[in-house]
N, C-alpha and C. Protein backbone atom coordinates (compact mmCIF):
# COMPACT_ATOMS: atom_id res chain seq x y z
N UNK A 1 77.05 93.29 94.13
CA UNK A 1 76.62 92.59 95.31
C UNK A 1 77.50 91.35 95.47
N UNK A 2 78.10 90.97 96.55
CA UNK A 2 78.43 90.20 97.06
C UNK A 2 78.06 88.95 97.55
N UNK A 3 77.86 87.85 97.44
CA UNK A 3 76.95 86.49 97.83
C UNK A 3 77.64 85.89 98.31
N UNK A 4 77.63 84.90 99.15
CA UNK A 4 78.13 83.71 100.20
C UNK A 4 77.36 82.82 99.78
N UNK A 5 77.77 81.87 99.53
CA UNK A 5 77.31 80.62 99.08
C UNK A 5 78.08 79.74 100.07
N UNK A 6 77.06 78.27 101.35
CA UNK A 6 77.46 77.38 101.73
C UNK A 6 77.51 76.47 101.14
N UNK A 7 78.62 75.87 101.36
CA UNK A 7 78.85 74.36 100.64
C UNK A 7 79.23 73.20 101.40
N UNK A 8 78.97 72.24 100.56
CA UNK A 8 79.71 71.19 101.34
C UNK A 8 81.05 70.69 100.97
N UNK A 9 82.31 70.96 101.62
CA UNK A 9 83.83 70.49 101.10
C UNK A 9 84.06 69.68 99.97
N UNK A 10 84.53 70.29 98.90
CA UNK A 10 85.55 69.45 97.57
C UNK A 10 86.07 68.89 98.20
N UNK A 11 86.48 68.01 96.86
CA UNK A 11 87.19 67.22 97.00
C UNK A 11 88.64 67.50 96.05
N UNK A 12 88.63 68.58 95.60
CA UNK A 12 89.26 68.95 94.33
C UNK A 12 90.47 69.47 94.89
N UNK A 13 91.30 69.77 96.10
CA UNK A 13 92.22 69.60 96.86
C UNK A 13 91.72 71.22 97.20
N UNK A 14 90.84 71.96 97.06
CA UNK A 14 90.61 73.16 97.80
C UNK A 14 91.12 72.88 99.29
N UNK A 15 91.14 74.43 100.23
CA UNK A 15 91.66 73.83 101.25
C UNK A 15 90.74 75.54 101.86
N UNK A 16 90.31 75.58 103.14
CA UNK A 16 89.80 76.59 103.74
C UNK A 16 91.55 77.14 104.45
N UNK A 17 91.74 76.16 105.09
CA UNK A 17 93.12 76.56 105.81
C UNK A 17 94.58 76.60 105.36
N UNK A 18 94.87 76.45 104.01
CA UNK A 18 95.73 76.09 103.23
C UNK A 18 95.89 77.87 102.59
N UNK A 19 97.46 77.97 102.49
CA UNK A 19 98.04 78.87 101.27
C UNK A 19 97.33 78.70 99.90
N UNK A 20 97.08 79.82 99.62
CA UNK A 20 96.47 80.14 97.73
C UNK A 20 97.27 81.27 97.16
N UNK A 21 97.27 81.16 96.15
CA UNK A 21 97.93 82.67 95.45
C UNK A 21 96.50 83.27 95.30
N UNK A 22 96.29 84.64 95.44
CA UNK A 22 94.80 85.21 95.24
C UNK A 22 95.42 86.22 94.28
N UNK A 23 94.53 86.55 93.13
CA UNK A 23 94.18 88.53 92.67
C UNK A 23 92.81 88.92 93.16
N UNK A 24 93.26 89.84 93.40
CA UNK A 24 92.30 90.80 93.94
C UNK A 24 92.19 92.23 93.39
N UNK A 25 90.71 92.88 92.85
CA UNK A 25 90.93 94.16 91.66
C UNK A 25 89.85 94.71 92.62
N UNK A 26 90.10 96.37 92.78
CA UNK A 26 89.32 96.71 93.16
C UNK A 26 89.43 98.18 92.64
N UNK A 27 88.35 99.07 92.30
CA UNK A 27 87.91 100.66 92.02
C UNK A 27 88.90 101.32 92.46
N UNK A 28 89.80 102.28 92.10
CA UNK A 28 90.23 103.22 92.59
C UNK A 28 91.79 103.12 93.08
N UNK A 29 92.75 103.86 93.84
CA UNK A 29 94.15 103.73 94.15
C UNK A 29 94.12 103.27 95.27
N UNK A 30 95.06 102.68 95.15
CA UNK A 30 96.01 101.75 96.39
C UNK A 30 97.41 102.23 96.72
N UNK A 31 98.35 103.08 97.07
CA UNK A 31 99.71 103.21 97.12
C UNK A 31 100.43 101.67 97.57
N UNK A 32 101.48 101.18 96.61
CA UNK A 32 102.20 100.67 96.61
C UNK A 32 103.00 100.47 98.09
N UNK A 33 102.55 101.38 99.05
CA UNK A 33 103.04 101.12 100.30
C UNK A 33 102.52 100.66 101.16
N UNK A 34 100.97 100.42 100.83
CA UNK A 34 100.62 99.36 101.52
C UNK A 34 100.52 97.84 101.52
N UNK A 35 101.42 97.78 100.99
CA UNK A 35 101.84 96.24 100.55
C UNK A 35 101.89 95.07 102.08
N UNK A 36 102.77 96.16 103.03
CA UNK A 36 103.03 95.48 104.14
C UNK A 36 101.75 94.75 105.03
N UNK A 37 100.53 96.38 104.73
CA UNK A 37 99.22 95.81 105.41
C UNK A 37 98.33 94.81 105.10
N UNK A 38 98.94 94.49 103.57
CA UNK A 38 97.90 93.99 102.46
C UNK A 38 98.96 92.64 102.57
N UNK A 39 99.36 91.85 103.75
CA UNK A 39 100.00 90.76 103.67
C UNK A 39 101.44 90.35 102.57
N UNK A 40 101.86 91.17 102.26
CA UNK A 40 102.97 91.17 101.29
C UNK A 40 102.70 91.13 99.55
N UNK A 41 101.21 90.98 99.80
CA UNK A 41 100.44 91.41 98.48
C UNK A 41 101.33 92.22 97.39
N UNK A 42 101.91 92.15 96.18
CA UNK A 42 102.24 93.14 95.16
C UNK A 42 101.13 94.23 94.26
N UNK A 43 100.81 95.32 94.69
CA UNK A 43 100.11 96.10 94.07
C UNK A 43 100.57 96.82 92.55
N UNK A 44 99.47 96.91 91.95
CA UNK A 44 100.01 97.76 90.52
C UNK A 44 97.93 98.24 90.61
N UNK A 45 98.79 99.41 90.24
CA UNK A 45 97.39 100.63 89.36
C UNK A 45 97.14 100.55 87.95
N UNK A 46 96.40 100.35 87.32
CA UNK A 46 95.99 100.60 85.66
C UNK A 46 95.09 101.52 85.47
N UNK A 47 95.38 102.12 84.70
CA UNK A 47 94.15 103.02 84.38
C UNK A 47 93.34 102.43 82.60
N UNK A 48 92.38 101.61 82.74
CA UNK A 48 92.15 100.79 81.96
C UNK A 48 91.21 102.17 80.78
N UNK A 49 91.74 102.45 80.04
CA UNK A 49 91.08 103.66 78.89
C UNK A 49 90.83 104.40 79.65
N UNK A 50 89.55 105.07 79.09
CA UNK A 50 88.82 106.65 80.16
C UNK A 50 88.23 105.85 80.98
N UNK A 51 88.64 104.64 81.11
CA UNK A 51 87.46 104.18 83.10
C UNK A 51 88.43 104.60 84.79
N UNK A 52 87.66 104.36 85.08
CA UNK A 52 88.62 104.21 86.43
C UNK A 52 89.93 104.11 86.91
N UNK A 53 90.55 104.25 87.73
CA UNK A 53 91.89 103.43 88.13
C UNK A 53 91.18 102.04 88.37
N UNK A 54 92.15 101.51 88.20
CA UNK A 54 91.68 99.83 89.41
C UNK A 54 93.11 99.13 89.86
N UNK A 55 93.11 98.64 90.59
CA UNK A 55 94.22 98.47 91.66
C UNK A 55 94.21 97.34 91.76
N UNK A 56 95.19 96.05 91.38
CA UNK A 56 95.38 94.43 91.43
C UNK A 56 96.24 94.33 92.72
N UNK A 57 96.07 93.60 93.71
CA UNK A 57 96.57 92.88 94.41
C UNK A 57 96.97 91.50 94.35
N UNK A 58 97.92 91.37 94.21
CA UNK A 58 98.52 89.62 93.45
C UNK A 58 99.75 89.22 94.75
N UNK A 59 99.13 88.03 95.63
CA UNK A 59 100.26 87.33 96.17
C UNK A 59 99.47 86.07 97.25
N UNK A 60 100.39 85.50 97.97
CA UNK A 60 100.31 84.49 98.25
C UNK A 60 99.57 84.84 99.36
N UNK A 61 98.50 84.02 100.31
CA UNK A 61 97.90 83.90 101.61
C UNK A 61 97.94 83.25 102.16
N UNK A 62 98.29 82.76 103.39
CA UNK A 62 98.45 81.85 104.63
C UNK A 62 97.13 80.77 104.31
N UNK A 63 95.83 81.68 104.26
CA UNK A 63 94.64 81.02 104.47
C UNK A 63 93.64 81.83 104.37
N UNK A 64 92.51 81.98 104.26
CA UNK A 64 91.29 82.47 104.10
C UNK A 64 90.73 83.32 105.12
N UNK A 65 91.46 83.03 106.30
CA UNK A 65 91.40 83.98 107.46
C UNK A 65 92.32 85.36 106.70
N UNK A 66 93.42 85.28 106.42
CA UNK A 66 94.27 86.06 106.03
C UNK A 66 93.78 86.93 104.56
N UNK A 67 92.82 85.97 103.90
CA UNK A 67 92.37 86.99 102.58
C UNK A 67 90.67 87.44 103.23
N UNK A 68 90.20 87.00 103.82
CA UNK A 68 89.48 88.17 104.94
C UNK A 68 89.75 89.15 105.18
N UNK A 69 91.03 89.34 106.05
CA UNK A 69 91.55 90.66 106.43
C UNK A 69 92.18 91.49 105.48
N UNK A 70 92.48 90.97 104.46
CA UNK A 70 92.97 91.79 103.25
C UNK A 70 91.68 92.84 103.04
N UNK A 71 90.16 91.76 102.76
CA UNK A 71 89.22 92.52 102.46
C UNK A 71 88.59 92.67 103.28
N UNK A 72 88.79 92.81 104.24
CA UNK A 72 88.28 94.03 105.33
C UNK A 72 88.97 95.16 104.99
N UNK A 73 90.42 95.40 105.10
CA UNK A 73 91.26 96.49 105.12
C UNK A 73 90.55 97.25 103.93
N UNK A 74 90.43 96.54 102.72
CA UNK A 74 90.07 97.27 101.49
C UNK A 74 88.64 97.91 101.55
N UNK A 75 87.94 97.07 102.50
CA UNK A 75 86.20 97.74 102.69
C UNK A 75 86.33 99.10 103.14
N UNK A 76 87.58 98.98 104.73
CA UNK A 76 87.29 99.71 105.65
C UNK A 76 88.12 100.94 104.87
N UNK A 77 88.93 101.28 103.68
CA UNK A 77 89.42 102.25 102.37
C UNK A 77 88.42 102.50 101.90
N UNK A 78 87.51 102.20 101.52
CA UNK A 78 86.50 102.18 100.69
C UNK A 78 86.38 101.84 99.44
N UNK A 79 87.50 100.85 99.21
CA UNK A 79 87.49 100.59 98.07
C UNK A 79 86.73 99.53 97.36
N UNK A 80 86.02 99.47 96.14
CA UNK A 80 84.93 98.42 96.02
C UNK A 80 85.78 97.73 94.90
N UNK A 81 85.24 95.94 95.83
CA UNK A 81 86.04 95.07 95.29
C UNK A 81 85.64 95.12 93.72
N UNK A 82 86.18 94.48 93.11
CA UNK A 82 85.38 94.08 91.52
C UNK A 82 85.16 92.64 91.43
N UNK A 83 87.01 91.88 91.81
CA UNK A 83 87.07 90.76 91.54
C UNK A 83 88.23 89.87 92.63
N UNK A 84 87.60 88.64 93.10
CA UNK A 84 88.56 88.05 94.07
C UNK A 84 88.69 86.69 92.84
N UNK A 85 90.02 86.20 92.57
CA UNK A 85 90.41 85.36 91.68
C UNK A 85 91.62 84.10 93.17
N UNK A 86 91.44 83.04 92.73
CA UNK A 86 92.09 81.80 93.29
C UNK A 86 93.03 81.53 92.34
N UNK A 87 94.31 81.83 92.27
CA UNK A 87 95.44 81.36 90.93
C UNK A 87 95.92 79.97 91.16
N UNK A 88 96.42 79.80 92.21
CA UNK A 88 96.68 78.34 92.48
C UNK A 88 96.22 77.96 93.74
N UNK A 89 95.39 77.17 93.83
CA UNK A 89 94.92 77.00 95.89
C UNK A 89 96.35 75.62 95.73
N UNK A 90 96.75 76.08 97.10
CA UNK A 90 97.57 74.68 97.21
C UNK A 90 96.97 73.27 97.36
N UNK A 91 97.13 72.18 97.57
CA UNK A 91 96.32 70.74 97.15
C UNK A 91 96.75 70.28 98.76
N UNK A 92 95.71 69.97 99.29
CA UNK A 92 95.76 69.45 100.50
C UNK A 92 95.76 67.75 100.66
């Protein structure tokens, strides 16, 4: 399950409209060719023991509008997220 939590703005240089590096893991395959749709995202597949595939998406985002549409694209695949990770938010 998925939760939304409102807040009130850090101060910690988070930024809603600011570039972040994101990972993103989700159930199942991704072809490496959708990189272009997935915002220039770098994909890799693992097949972690006898579990699943799971599919990392690792790269930079304009903004939060832009890692939205990443995970839309991935809903509307059907692929179920596992994990959305923030590697570096840029400092506003």
């Amino acid at each position: 399950m998925l939760r939304v939590m409102m807040s009130t703005p850090s101060t910690d240089g988070l930024r809603f409209d600011g570039p972040a590096v994101y990972r993103i893991s989700v159930c199942g395959r991704l072809s490496a060719s959708w990189s272009d749709r997935m915002e220039g995202m770098t994909i890799t597949v693992e097949s972690p023991g006898a579990g699943p595939l799971v599919t990392t998406l690792v790269g930079e985002l304009g903004d939060q509008a832009s890692l939205v549409g990443v995970l839309n694209t991935l809903y509307g695949l059907h692929l179920p997220v596992l994990s959305v990770e923030c590697l570096n938010p840029a400092a506003g």
